[in-house]
PDB file of N, CA and C in Angstrom:
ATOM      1  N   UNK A   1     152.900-141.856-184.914  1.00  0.00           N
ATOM      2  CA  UNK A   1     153.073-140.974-183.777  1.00  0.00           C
ATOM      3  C   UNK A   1     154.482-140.394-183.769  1.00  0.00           C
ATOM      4  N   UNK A   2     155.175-141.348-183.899  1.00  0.00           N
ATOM      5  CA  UNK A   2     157.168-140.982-183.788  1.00  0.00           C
ATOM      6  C   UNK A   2     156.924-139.335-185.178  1.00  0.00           C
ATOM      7  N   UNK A   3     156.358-139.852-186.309  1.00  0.00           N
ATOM      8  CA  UNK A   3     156.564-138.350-187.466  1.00  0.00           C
ATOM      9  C   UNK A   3     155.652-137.642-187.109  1.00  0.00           C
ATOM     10  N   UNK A   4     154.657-137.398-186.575  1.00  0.00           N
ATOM     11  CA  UNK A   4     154.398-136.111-185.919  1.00  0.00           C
ATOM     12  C   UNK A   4     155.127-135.449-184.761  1.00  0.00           C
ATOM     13  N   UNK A   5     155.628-136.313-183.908  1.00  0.00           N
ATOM     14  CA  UNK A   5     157.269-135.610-182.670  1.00  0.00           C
ATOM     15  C   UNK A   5     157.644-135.092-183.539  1.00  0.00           C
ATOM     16  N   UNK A   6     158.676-135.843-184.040  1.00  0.00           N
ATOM     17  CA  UNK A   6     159.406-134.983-185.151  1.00  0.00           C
ATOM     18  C   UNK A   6     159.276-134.146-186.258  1.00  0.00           C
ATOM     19  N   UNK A   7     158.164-133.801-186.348  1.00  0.00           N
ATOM     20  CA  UNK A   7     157.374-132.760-187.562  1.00  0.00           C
ATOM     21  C   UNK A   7     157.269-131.652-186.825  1.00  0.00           C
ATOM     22  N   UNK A   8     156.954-132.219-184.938  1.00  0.00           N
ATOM     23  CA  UNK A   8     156.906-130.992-184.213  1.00  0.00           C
ATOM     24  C   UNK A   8     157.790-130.119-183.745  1.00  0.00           C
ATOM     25  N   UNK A   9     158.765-131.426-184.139  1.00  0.00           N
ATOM     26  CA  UNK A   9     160.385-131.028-182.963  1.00  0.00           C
ATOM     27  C   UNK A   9     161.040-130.030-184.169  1.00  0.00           C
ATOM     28  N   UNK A  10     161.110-130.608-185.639  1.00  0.00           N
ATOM     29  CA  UNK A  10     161.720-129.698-186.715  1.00  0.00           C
ATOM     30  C   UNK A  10     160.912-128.223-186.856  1.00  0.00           C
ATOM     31  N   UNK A  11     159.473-128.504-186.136  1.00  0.00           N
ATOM     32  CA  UNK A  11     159.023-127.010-186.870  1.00  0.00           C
ATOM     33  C   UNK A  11     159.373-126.448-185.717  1.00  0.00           C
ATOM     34  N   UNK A  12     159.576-126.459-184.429  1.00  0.00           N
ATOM     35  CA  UNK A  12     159.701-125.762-183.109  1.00  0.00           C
ATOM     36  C   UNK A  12     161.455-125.211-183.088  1.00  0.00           C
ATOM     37  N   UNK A  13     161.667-126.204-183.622  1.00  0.00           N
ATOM     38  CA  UNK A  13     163.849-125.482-184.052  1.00  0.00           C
ATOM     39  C   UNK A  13     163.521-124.596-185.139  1.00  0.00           C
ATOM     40  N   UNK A  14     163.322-124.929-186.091  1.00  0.00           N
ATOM     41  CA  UNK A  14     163.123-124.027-186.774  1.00  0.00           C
ATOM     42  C   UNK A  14     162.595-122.295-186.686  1.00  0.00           C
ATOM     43  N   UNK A  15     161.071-122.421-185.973  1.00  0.00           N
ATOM     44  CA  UNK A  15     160.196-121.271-185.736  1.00  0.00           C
ATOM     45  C   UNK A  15     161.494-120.680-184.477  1.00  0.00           C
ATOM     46  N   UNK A  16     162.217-121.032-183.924  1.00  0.00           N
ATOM     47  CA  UNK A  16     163.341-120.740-182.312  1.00  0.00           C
ATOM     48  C   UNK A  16     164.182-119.960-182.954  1.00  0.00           C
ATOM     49  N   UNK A  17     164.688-120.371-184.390  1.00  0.00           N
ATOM     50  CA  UNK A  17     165.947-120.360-185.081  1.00  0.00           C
ATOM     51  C   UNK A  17     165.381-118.758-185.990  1.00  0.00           C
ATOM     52  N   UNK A  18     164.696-119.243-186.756  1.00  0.00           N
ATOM     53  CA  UNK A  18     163.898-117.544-186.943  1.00  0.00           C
ATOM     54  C   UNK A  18     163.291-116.352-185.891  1.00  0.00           C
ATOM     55  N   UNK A  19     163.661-117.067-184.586  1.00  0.00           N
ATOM     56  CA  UNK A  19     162.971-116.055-184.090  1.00  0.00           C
ATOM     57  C   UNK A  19     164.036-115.541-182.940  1.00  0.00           C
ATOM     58  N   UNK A  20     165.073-116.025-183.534  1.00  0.00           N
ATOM     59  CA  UNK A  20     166.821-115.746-182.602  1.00  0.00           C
ATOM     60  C   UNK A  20     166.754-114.137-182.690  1.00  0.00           C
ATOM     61  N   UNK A  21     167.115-114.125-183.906  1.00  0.00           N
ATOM     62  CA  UNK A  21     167.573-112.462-184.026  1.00  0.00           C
ATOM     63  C   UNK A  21     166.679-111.418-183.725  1.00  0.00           C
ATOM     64  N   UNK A  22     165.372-111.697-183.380  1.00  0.00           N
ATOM     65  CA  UNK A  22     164.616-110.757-183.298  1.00  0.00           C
ATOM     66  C   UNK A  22     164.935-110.496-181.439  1.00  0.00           C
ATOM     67  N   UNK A  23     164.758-111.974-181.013  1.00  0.00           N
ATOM     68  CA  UNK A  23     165.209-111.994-179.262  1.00  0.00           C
ATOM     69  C   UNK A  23     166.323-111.068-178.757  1.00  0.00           C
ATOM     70  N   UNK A  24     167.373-111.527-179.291  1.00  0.00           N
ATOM     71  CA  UNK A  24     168.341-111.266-178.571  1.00  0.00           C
ATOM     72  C   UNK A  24     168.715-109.605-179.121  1.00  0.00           C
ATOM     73  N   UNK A  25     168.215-108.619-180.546  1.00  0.00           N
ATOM     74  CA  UNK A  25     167.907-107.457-180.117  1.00  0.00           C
ATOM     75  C   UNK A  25     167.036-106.881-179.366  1.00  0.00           C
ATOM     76  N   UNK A  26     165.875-107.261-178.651  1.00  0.00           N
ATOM     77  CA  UNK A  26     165.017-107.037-178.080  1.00  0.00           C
ATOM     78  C   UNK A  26     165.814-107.505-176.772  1.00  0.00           C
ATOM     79  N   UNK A  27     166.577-108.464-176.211  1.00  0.00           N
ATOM     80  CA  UNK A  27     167.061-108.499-175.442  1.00  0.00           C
ATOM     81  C   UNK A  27     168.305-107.342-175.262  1.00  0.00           C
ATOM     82  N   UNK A  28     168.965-106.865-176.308  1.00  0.00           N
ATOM     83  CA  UNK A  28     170.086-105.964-176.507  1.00  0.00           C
ATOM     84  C   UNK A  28     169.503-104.554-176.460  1.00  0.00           C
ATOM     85  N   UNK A  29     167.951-104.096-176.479  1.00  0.00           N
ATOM     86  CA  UNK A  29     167.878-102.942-176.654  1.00  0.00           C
ATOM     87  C   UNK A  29     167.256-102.578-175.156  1.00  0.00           C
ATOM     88  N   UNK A  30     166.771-103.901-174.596  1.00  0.00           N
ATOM     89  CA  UNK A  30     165.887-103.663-172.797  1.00  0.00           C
ATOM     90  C   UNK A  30     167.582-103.196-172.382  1.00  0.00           C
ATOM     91  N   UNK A  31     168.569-103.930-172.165  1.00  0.00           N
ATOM     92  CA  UNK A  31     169.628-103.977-171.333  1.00  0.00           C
ATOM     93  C   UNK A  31     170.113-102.027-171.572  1.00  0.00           C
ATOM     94  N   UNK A  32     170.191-101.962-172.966  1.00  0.00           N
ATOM     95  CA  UNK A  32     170.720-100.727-173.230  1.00  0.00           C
ATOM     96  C   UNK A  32     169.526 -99.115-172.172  1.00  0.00           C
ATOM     97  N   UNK A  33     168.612-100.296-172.470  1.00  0.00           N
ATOM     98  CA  UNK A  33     167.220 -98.906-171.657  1.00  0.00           C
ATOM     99  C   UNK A  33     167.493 -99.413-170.209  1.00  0.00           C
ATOM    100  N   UNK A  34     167.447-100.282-169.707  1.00  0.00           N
ATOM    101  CA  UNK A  34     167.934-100.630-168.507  1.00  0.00           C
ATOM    102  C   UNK A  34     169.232 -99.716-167.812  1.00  0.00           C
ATOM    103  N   UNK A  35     170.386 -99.932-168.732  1.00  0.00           N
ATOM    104  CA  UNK A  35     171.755 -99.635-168.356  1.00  0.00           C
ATOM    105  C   UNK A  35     171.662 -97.603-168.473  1.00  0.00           C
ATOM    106  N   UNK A  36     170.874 -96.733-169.386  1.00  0.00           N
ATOM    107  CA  UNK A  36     170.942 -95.728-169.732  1.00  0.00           C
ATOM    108  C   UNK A  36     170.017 -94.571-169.337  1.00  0.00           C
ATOM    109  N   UNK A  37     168.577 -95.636-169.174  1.00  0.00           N
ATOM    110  CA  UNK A  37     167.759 -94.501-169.363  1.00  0.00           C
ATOM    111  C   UNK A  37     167.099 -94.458-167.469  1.00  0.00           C
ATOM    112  N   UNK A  38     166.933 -93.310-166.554  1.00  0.00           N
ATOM    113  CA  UNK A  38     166.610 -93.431-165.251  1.00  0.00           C
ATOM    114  C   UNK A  38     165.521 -94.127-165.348  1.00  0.00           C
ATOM    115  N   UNK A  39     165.259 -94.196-164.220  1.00  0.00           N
ATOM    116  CA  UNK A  39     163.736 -95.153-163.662  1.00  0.00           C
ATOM    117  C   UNK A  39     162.990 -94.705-163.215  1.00  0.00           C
ATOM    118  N   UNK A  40     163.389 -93.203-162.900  1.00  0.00           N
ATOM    119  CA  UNK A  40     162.290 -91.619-162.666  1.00  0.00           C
ATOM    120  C   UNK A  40     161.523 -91.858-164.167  1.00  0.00           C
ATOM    121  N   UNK A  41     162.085 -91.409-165.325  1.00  0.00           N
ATOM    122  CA  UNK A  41     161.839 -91.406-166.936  1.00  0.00           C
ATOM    123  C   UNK A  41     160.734 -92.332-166.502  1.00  0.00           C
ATOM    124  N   UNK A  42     160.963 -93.605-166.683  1.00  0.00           N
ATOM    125  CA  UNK A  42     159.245 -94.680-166.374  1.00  0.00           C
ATOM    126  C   UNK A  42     158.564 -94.034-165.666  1.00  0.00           C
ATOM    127  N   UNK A  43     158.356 -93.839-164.443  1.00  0.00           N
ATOM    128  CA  UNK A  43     157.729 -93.946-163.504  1.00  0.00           C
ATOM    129  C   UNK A  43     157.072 -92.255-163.696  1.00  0.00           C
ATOM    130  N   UNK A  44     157.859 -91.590-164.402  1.00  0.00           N
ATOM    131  CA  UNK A  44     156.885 -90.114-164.298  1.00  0.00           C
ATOM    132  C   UNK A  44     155.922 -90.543-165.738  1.00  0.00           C
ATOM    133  N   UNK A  45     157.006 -91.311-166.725  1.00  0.00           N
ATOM    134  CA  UNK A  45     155.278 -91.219-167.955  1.00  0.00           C
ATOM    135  C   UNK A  45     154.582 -92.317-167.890  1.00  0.00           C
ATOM    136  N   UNK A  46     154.634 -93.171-167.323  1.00  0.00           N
ATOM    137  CA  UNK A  46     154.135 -94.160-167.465  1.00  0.00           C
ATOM    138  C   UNK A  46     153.318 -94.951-166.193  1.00  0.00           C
ATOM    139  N   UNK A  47     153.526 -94.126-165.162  1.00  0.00           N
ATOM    140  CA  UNK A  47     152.547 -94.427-163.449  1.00  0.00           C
ATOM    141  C   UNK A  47     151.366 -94.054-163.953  1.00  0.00           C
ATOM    142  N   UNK A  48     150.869 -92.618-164.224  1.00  0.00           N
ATOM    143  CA  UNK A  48     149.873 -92.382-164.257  1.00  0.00           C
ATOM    144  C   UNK A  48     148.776 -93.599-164.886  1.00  0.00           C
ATOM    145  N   UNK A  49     147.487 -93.826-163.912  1.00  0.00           N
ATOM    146  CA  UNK A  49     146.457 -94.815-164.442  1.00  0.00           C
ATOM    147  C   UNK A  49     145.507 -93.912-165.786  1.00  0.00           C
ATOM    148  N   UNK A  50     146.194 -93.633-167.019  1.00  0.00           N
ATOM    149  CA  UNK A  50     144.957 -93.148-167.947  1.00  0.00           C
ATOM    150  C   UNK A  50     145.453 -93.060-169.182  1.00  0.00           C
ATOM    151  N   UNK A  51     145.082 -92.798-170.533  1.00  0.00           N
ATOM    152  CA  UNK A  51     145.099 -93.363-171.464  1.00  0.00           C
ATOM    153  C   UNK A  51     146.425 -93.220-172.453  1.00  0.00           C
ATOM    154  N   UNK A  52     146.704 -92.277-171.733  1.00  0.00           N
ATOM    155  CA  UNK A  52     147.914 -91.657-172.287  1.00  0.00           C
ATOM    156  C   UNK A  52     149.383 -92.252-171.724  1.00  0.00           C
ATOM    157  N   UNK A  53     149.241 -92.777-170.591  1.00  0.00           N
ATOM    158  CA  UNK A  53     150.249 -94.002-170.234  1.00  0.00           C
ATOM    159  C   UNK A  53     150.479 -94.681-171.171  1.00  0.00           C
ATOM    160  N   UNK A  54     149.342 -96.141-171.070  1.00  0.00           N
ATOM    161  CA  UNK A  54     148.741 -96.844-172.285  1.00  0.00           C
ATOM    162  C   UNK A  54     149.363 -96.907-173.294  1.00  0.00           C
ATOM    163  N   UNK A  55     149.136 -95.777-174.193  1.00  0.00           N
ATOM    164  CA  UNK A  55     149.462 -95.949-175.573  1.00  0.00           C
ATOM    165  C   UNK A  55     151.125 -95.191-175.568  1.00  0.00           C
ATOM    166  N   UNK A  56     152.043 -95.172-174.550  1.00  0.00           N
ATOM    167  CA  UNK A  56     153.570 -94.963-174.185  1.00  0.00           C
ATOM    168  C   UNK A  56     153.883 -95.942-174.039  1.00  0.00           C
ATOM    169  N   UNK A  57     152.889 -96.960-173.066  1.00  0.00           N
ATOM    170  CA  UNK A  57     153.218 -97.990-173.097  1.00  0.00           C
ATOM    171  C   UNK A  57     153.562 -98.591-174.309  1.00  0.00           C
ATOM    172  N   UNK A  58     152.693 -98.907-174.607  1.00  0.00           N
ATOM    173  CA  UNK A  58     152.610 -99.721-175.872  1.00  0.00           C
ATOM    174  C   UNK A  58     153.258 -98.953-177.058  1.00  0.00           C
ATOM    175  N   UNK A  59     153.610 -98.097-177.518  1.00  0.00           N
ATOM    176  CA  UNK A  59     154.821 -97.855-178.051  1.00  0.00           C
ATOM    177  C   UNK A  59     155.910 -97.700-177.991  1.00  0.00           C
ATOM    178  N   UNK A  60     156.291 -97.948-176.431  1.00  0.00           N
ATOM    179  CA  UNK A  60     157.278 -98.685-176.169  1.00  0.00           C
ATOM    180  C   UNK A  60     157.313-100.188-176.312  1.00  0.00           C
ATOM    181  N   UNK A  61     156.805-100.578-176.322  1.00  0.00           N
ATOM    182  CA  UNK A  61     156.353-101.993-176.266  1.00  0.00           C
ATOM    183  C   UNK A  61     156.523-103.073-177.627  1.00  0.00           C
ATOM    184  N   UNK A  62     156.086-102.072-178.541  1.00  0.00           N
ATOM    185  CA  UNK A  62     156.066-102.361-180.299  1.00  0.00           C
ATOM    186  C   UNK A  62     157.391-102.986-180.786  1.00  0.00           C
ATOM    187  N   UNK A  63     158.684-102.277-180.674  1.00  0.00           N
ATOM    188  CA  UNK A  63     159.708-102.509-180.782  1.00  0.00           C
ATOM    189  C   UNK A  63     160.535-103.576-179.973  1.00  0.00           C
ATOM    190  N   UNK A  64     160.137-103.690-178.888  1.00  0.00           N
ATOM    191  CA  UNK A  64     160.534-104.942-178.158  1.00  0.00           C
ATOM    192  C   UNK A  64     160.082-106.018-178.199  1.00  0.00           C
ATOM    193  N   UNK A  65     160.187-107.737-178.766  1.00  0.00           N
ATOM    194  CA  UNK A  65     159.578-108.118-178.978  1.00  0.00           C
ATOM    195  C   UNK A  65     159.296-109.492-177.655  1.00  0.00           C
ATOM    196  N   UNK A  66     159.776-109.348-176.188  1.00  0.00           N
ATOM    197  CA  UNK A  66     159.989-109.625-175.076  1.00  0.00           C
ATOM    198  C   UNK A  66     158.770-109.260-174.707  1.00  0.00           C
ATOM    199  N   UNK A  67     158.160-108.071-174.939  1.00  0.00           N
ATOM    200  CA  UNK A  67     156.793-107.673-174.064  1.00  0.00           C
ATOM    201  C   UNK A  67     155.546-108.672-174.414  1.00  0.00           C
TER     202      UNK A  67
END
């Protein structure tokens, strides 16, 4: 039981440790859209309920890996 914890605990640092740099640009690029871009910009392309939101959404979305 104790080497499976620890089989779990090394693969969970590990998979954290590879998955640093992807975070904290995805954290560095929300702050930059946060800090730059208005909140009119969202809310005019992306309120509308129909399909074309959607897929703004979600290509916004692609690049961030937070969503």
């Amino acid at each position: 039981m104790l080497t499976f914890i620890q089989n779990y605990w090394d693969a969970l640092v590990m998979m954290t440790a590879e998955m640093a740099p992807y975070l904290l640009l995805g954290f560095f690029i929300a702050g930059l859209l946060r800090a730059f871009v208005p909140h009119g910009l969202y809310s005019r392309h992306l309120a509308p309920r129909n399909m074309k939101s959607v897929v703004k959404a979600a290509l916004l979305g692609i690049p961030l890996p937070l969503c």
